[in-house]
C-alpha atoms as a PDB file:
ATOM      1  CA  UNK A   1     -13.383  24.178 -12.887  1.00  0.00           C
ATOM      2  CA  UNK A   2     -15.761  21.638 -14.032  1.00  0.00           C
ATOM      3  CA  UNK A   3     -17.460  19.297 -11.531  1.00  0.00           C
ATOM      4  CA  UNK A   4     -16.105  15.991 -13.156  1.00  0.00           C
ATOM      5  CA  UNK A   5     -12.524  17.407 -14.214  1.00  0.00           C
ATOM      6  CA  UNK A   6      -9.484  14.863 -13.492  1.00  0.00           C
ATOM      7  CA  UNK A   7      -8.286  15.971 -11.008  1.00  0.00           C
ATOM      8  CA  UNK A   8      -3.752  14.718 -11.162  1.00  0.00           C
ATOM      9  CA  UNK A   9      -2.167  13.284  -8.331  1.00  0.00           C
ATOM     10  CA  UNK A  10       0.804  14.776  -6.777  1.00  0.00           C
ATOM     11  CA  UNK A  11       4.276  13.985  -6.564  1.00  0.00           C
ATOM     12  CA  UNK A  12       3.179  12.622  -3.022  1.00  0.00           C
ATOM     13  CA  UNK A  13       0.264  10.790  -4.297  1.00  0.00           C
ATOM     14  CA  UNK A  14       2.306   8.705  -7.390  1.00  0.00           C
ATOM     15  CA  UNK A  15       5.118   7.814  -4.392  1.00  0.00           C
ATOM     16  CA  UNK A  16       1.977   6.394  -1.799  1.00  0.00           C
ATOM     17  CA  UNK A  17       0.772   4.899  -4.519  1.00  0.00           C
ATOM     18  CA  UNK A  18       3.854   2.913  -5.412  1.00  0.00           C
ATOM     19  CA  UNK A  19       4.678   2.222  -1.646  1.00  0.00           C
ATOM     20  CA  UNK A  20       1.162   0.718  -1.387  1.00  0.00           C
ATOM     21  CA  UNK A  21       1.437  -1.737  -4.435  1.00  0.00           C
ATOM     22  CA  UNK A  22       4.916  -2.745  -3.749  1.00  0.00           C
ATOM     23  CA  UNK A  23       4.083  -3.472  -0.281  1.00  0.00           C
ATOM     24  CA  UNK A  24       0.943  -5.329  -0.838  1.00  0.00           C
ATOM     25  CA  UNK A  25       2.522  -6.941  -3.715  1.00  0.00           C
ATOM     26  CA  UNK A  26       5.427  -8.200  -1.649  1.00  0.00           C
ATOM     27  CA  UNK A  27       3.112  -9.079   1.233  1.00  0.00           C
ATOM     28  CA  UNK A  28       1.143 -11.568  -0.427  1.00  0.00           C
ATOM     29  CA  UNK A  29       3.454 -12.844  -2.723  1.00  0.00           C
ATOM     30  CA  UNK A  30       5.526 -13.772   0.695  1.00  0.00           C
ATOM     31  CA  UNK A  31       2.311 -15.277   2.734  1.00  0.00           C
ATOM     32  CA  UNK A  32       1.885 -17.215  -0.392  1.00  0.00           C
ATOM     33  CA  UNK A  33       5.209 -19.064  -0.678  1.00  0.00           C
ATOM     34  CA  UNK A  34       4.797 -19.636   3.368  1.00  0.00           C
ATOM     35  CA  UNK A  35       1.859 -21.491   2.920  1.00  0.00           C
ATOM     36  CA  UNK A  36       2.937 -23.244  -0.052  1.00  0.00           C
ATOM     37  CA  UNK A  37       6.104 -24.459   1.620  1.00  0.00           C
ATOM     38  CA  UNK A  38       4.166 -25.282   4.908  1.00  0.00           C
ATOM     39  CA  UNK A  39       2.000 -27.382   2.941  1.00  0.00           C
ATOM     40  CA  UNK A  40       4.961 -29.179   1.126  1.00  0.00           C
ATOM     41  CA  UNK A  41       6.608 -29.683   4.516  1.00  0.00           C
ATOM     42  CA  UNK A  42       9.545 -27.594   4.369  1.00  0.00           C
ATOM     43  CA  UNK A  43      11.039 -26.626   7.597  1.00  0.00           C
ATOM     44  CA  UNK A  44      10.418 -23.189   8.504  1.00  0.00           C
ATOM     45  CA  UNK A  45      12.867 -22.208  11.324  1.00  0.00           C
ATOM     46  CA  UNK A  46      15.846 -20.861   9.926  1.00  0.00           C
ATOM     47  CA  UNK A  47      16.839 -19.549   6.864  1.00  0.00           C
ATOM     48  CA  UNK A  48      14.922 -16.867   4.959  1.00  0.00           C
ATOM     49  CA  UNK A  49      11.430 -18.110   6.178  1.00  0.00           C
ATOM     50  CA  UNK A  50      10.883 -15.950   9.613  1.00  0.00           C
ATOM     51  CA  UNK A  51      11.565 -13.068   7.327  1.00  0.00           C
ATOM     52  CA  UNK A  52       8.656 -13.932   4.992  1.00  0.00           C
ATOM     53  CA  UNK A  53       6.759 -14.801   7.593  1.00  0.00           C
ATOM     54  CA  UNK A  54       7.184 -11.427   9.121  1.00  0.00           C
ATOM     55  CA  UNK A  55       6.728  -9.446   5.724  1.00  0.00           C
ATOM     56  CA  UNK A  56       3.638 -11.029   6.026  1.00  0.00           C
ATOM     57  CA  UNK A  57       2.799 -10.073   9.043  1.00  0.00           C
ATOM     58  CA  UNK A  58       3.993  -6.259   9.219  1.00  0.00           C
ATOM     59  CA  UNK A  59       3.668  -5.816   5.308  1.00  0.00           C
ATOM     60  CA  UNK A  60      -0.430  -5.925   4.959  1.00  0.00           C
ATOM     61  CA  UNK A  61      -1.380  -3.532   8.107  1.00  0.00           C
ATOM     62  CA  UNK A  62       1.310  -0.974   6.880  1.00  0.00           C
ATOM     63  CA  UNK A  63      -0.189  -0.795   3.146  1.00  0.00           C
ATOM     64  CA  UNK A  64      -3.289  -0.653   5.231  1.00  0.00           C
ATOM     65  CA  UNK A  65      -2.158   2.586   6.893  1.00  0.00           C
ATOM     66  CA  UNK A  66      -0.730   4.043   3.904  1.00  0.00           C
ATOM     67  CA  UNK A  67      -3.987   4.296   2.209  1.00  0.00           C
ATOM     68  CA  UNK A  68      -5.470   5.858   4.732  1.00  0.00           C
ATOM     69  CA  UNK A  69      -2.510   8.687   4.381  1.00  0.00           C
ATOM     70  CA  UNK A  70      -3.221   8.345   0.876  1.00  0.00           C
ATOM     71  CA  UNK A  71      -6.908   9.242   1.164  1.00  0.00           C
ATOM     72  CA  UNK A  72      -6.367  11.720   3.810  1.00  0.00           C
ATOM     73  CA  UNK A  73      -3.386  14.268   1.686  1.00  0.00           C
ATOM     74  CA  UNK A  74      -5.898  13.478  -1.037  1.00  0.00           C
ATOM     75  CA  UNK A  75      -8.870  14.100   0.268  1.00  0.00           C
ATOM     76  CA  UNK A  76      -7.106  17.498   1.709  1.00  0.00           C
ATOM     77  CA  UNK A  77      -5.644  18.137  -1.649  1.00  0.00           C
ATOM     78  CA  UNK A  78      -9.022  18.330  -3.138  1.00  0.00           C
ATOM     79  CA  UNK A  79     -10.538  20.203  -0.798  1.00  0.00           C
ATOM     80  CA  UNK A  80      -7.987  23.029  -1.531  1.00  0.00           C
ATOM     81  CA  UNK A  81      -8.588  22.701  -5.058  1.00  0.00           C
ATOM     82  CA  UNK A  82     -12.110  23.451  -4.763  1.00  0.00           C
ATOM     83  CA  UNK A  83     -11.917  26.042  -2.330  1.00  0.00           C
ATOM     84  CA  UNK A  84      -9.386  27.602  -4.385  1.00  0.00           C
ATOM     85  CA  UNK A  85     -11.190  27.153  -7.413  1.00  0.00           C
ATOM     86  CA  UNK A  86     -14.366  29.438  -5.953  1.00  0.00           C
ATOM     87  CA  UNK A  87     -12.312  32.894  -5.695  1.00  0.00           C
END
């Protein structure tokens, strides 16, 4: 196997991957409509703010985590690969 081959991601990689975006995506998109509606004045203790305040909160350190699962099954992926790839 060539050194610089493209190397495709796994069924498990293409599902992290996804989980990681969507998450992040939703994360940020939430802490931004908090602060917007802090600054406008909005109340925020009832109604559907908590829960954006908490995506925010739990969303970013679990993308966080899932990319370091990400790196680590690819990472050991990859390693197999090229120790399979010597025999």
């Amino acid at each position: 196997m060539p050194e610089n081959a493209p190397v495709p991601l796994n069924r498990i990689e293409r599902v992290l991957t996804a989980m990681i975006a969507t998450i992040m995506g939703l994360s940020i998109i939430g802490i931004v409509v908090v602060m917007i509606a802090a600054g406008s004045g909005v109340e925020m203790k009832g109604g559907i703010w908590p829960t954006l305040v908490l995506i925010g909160y739990i969303g970013l350190p679990l993308a966080f985590v899932l990319i370091v699962v990400f790196l680590i099954v690819s990472t050991t992926r990859r390693r197999r690969l090229a120790r399979d790839g010597e025999r």
